[in-house]
Structure formats: structure tokens, C-alpha cells
C-alpha atoms as a PDB file:
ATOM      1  CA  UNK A   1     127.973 115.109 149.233  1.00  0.00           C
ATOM      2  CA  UNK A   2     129.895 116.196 145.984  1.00  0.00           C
ATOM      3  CA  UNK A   3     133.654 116.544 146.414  1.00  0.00           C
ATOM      4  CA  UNK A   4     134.219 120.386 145.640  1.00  0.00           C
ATOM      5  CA  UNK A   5     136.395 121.099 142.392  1.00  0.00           C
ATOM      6  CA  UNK A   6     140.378 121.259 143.338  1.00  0.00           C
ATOM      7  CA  UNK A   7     142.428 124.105 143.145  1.00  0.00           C
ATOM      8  CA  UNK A   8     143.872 123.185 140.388  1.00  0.00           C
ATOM      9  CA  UNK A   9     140.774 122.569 138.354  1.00  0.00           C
ATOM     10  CA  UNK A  10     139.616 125.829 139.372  1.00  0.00           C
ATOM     11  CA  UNK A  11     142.828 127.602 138.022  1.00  0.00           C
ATOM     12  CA  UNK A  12     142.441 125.433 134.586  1.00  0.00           C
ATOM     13  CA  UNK A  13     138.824 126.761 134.114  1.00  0.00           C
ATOM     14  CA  UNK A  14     139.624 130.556 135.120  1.00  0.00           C
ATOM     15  CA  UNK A  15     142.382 129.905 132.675  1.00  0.00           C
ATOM     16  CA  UNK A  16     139.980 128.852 129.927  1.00  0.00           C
ATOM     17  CA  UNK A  17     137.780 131.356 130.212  1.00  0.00           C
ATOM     18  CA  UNK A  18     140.693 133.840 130.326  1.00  0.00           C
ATOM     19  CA  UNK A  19     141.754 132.618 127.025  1.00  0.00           C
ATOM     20  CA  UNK A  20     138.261 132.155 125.776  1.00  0.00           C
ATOM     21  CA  UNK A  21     137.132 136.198 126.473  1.00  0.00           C
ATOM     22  CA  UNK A  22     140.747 136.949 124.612  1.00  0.00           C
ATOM     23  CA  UNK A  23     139.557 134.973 121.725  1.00  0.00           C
ATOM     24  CA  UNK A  24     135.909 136.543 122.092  1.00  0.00           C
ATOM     25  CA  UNK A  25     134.547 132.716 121.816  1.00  0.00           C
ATOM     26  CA  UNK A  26     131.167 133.458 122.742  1.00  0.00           C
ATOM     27  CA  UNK A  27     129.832 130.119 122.653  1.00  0.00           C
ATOM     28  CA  UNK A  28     132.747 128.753 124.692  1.00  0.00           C
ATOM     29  CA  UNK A  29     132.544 131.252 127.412  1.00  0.00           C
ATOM     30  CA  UNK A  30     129.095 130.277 127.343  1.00  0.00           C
ATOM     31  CA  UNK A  31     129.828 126.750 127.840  1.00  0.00           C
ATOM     32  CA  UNK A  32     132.735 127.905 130.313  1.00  0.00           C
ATOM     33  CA  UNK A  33     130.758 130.137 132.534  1.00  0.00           C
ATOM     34  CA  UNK A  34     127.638 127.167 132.862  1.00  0.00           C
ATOM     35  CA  UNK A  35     130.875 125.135 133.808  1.00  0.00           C
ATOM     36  CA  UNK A  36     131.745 127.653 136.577  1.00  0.00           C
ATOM     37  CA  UNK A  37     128.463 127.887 137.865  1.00  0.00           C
ATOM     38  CA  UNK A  38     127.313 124.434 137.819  1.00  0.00           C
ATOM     39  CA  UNK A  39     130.135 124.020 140.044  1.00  0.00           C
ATOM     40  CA  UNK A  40     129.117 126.729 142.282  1.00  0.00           C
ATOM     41  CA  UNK A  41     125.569 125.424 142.435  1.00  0.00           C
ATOM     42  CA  UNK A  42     127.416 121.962 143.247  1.00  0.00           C
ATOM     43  CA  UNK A  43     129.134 123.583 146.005  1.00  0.00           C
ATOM     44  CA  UNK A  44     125.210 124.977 147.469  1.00  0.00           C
ATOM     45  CA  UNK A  45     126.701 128.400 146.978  1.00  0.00           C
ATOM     46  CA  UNK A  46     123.624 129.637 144.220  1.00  0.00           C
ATOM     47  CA  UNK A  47     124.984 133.421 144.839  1.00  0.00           C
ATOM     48  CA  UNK A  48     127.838 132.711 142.865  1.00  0.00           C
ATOM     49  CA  UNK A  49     126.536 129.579 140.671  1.00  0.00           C
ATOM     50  CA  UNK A  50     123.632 132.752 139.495  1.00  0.00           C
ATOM     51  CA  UNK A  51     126.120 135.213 138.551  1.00  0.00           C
ATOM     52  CA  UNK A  52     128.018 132.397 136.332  1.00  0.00           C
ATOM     53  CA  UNK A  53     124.662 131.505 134.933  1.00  0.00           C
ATOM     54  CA  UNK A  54     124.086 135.233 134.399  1.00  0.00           C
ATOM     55  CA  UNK A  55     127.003 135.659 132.030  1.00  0.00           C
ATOM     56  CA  UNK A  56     126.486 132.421 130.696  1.00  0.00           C
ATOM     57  CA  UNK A  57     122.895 133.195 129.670  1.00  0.00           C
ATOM     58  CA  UNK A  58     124.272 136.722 128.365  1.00  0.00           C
ATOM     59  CA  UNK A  59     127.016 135.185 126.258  1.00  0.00           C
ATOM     60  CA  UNK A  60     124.673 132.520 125.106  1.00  0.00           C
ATOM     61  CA  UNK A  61     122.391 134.880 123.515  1.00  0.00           C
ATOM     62  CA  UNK A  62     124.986 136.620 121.995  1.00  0.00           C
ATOM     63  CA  UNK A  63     126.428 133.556 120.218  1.00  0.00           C
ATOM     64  CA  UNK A  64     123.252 132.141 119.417  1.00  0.00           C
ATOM     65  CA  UNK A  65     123.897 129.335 121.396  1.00  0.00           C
ATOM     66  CA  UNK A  66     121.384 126.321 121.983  1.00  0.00           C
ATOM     67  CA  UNK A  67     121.695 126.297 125.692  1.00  0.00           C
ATOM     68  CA  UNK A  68     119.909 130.184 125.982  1.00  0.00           C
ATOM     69  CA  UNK A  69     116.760 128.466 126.792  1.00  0.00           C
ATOM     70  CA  UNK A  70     117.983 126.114 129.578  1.00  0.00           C
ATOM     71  CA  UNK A  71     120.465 128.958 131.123  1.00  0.00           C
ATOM     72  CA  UNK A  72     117.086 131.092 131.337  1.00  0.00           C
ATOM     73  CA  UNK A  73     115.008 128.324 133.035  1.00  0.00           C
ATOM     74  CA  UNK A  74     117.871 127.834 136.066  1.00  0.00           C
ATOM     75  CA  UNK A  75     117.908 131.402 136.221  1.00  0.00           C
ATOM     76  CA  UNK A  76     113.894 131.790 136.776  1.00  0.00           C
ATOM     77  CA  UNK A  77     113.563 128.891 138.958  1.00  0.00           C
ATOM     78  CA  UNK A  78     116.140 130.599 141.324  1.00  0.00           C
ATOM     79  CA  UNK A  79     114.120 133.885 140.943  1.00  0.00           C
ATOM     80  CA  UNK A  80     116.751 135.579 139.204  1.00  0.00           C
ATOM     81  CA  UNK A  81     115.082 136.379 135.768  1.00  0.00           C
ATOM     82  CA  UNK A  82     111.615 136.931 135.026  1.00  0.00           C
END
């Protein structure tokens, strides 16, 4: 079983993205939000680790970023997107 991200981690990467949606850094909250959920799907909790990928796939888009495709796929293989 995966050892579930610390506290502290957790605060460092809500910090990031904090800082990256005050820079409006589209591909990093991209990057940061696949972060988040990959450690939600991790964690079996694919509630949460979908509404990361959600806003990762959203801000991916937006910034053009490579990873659109791949955020899309993890999103229709856990029947979230069509």
C-alpha cells in the first residue's frame, strides 16, 4: 500500500497552487492540480482525485498544455467525461 502524502506535503502543494492561481500560471496549476489528484487517486479516494483531474483538464486546455489529452483519458475511463 502507498504511504499517503504528509501533512506537510499537503500544505506545500495547497501552497503552490495558491501561489500558482495568484500568478494565473495555467500550465502550472495544471501540473499542480494532476499533482493533487494523482495523490487522491493514490489514496483510492477517485471522488476527489476526479475533481483535481477536472480542473486540471480545464486549466490544461486553457494553457495549451500537452497533458489535455492524457487528463481527458483518466477522466473517461472513470466515467467522468464523455
Amino acid at each position: 500500500m502507498r504511504k499517503l502524502p504528509s501533512r506537510r506535503v499537503a500544505d506545500a502543494l495547497e501552497t503552490a497552487l495558491l501561489a500558482a492561481h495568484a500568478r494565473r500560471d495555467l500550465s502550472a496549476l495544471a501540473e499542480l492540480y494532476t499533482q493533487a489528484a494523482d495523490e487522491k487517486e493514490a489514496a483510492q479516494d477517485i471522488d476527489a482525485a476526479c475533481f483535481y483531474l477536472t480542473h486540471a483538464y480545464v486549466f490544461a486546455l486553457d494553457a495549451g498544455h500537452p497533458s489535455a489529452p492524457a487528463l481527458r483519458a483518466r477522466l473517461v475511463a472513470y466515467g467522468r467525461e464523455y
